[in-house]
C-alpha atoms as a PDB file:
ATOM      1  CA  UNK A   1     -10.116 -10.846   0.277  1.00  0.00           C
ATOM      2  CA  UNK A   2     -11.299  -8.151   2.734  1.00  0.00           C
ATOM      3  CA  UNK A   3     -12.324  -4.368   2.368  1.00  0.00           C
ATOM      4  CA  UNK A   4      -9.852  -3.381   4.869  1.00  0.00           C
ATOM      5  CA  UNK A   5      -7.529  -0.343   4.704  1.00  0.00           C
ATOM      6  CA  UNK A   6      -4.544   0.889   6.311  1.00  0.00           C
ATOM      7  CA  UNK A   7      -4.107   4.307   7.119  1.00  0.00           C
ATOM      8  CA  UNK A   8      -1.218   7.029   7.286  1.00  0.00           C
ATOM      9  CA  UNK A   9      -0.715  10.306   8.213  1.00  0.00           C
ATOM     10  CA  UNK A  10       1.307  12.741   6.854  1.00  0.00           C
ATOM     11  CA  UNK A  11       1.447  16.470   7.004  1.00  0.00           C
ATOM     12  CA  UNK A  12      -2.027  16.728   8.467  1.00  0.00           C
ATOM     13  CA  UNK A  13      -3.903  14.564   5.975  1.00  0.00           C
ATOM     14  CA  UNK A  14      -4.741  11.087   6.536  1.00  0.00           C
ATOM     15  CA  UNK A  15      -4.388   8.643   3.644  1.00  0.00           C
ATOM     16  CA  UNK A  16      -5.957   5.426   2.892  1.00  0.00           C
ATOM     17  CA  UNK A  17      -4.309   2.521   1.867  1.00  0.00           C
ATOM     18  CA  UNK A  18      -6.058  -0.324  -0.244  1.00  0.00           C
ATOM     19  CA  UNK A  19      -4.791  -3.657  -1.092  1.00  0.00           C
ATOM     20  CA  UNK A  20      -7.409  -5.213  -3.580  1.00  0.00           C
ATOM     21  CA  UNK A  21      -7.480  -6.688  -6.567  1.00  0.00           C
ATOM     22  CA  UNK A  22      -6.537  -3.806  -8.468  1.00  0.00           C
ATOM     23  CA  UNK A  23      -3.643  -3.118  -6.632  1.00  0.00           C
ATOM     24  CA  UNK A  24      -2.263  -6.961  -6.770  1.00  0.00           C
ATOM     25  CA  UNK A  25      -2.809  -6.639 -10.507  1.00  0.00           C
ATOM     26  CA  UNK A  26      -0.305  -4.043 -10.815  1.00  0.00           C
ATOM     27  CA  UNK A  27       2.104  -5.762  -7.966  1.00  0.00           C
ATOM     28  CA  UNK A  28       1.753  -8.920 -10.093  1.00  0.00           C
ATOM     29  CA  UNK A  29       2.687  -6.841 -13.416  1.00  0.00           C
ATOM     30  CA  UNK A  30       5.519  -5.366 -12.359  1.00  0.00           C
ATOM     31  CA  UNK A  31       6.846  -8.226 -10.000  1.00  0.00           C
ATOM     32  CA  UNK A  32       5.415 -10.959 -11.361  1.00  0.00           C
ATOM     33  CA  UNK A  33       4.005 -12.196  -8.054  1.00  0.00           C
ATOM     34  CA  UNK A  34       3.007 -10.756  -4.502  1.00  0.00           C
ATOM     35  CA  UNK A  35       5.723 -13.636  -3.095  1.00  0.00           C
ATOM     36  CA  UNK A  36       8.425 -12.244  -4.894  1.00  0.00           C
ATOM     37  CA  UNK A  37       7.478  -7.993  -4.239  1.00  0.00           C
ATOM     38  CA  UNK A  38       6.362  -9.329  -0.478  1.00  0.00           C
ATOM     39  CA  UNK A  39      10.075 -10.467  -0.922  1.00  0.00           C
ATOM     40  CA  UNK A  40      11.736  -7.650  -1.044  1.00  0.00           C
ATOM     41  CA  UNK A  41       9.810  -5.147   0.695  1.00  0.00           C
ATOM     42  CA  UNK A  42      10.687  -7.467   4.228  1.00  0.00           C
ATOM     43  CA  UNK A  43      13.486  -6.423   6.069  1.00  0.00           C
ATOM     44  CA  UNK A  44      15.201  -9.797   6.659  1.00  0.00           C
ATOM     45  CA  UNK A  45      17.636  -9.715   4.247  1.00  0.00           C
ATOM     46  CA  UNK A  46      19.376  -6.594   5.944  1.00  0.00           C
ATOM     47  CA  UNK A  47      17.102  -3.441   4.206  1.00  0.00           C
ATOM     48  CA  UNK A  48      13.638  -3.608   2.388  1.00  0.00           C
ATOM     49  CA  UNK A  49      14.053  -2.614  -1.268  1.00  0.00           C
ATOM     50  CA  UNK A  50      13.002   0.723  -1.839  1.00  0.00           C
ATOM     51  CA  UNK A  51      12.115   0.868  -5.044  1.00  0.00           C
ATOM     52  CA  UNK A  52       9.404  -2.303  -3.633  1.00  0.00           C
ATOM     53  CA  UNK A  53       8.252  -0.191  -1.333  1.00  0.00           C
ATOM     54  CA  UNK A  54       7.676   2.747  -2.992  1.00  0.00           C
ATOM     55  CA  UNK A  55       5.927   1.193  -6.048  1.00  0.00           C
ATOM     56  CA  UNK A  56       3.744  -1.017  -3.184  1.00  0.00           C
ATOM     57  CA  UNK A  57       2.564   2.040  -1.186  1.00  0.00           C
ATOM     58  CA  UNK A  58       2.128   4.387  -4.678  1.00  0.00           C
ATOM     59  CA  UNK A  59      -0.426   1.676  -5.677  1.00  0.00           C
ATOM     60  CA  UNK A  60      -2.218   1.101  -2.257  1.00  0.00           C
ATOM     61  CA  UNK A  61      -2.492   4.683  -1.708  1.00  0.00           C
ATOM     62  CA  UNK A  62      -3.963   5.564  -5.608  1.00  0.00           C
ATOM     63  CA  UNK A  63      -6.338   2.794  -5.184  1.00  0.00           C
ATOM     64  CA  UNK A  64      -7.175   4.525  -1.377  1.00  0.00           C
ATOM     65  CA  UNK A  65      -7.581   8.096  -3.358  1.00  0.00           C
ATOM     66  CA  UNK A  66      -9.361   6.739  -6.529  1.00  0.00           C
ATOM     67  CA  UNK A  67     -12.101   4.841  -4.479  1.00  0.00           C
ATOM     68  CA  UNK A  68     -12.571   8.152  -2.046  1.00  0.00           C
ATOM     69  CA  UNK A  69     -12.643  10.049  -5.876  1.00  0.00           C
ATOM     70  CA  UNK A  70     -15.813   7.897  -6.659  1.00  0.00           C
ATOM     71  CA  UNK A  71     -17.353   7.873  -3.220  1.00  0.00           C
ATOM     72  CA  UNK A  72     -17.270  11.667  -2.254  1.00  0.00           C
ATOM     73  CA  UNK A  73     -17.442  12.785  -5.963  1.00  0.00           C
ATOM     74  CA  UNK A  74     -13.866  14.386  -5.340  1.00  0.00           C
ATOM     75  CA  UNK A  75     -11.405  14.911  -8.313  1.00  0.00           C
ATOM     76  CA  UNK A  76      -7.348  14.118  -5.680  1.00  0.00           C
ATOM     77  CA  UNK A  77      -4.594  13.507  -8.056  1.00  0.00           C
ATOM     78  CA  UNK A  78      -2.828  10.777  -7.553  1.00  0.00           C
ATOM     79  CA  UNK A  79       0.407  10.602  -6.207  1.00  0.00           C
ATOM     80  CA  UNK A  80       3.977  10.427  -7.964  1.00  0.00           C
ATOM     81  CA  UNK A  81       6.436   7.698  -7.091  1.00  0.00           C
ATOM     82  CA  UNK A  82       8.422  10.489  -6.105  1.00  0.00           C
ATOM     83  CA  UNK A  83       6.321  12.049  -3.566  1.00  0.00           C
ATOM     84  CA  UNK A  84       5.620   8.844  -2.129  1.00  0.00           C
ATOM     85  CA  UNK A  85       9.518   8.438  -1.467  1.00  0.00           C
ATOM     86  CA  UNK A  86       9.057  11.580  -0.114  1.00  0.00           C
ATOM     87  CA  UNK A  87       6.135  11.004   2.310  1.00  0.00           C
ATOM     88  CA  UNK A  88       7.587   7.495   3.357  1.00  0.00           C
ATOM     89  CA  UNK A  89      11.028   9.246   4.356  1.00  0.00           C
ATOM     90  CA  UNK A  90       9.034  11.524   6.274  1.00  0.00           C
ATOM     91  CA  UNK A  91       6.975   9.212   8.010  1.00  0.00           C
ATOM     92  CA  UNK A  92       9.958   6.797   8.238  1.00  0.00           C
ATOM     93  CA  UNK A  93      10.681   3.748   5.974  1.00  0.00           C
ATOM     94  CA  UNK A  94       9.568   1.457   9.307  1.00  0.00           C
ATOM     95  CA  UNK A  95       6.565   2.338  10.445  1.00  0.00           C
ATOM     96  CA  UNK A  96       5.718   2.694   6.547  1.00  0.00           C
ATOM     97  CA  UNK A  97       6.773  -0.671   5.854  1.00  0.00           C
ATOM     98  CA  UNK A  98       4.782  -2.253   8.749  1.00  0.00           C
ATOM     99  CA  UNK A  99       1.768  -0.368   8.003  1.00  0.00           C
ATOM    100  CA  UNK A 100       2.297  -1.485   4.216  1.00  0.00           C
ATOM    101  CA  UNK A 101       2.856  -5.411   5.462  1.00  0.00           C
ATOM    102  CA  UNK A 102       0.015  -5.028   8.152  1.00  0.00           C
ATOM    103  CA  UNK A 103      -2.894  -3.984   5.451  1.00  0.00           C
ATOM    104  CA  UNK A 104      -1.745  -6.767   3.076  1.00  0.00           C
ATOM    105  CA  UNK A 105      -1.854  -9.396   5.398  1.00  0.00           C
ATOM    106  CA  UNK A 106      -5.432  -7.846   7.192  1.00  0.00           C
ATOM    107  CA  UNK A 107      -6.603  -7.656   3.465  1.00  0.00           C
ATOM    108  CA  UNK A 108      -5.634 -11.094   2.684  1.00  0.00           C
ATOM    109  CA  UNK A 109      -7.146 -13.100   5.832  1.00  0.00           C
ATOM    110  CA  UNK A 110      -9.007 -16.533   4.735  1.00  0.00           C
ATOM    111  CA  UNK A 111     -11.976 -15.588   6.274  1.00  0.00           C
ATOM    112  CA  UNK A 112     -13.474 -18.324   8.958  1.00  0.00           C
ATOM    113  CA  UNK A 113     -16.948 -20.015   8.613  1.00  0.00           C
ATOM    114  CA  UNK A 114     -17.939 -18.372  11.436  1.00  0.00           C
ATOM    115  CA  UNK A 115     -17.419 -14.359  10.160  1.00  0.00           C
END
């Protein structure tokens, strides 16, 4: 797995997103696999579930504002599932859900001999 993070912008602040082992942990807890959330926050199917979505990106982005926490000695609270729906309407379920798709698969890259 590799440190790499998405990022999102909404009302003037930039947010990190993380996909590590902390955040599959809690994907894998509440869905009982990344297959089966990776499921249903794709669009094929007609519409992404929400609810996938949401509870994705709430994780990514805590993980993103827990690890900034510990590196700048900040105190953020972490965001609500709500305000997450919020931010993601805002920004537009889309470009969230490609930017949410994007930093898994970046994340989760089998890394080459030669890197």
């Amino acid at each position: 797995m590799k440190d790499l993070n998405g990022k999102i912008s909404y009302r003037g602040k930039e947010y990190r997103l993380v996909f590590n082992l902390n955040v599959m942990e809690r994907i894998q807890d509440e869905y009982g696999s990344i297959s089966a959330w990776g499921e249903k926050t794709e669009s094929k199917n007609g519409e992404p579930n929400a609810k996938a979505v949401i509870f994705g990106f709430t994780e990514m982005l805590n993980e993103g504002i827990d690890i900034s926490n510990e590196e700048n000695g900040t105190n953020d609270a972490p965001l609500t599932l709500r305000q997450v729906g919020r931010m993601i309407t805002e920004v537009g379920m889309g470009q969230a859900t490609d930017t949410l798709q994007r930093t898994v698969i970046e994340s989760t890259k089998v890394e080459s001999k030669n890197e």
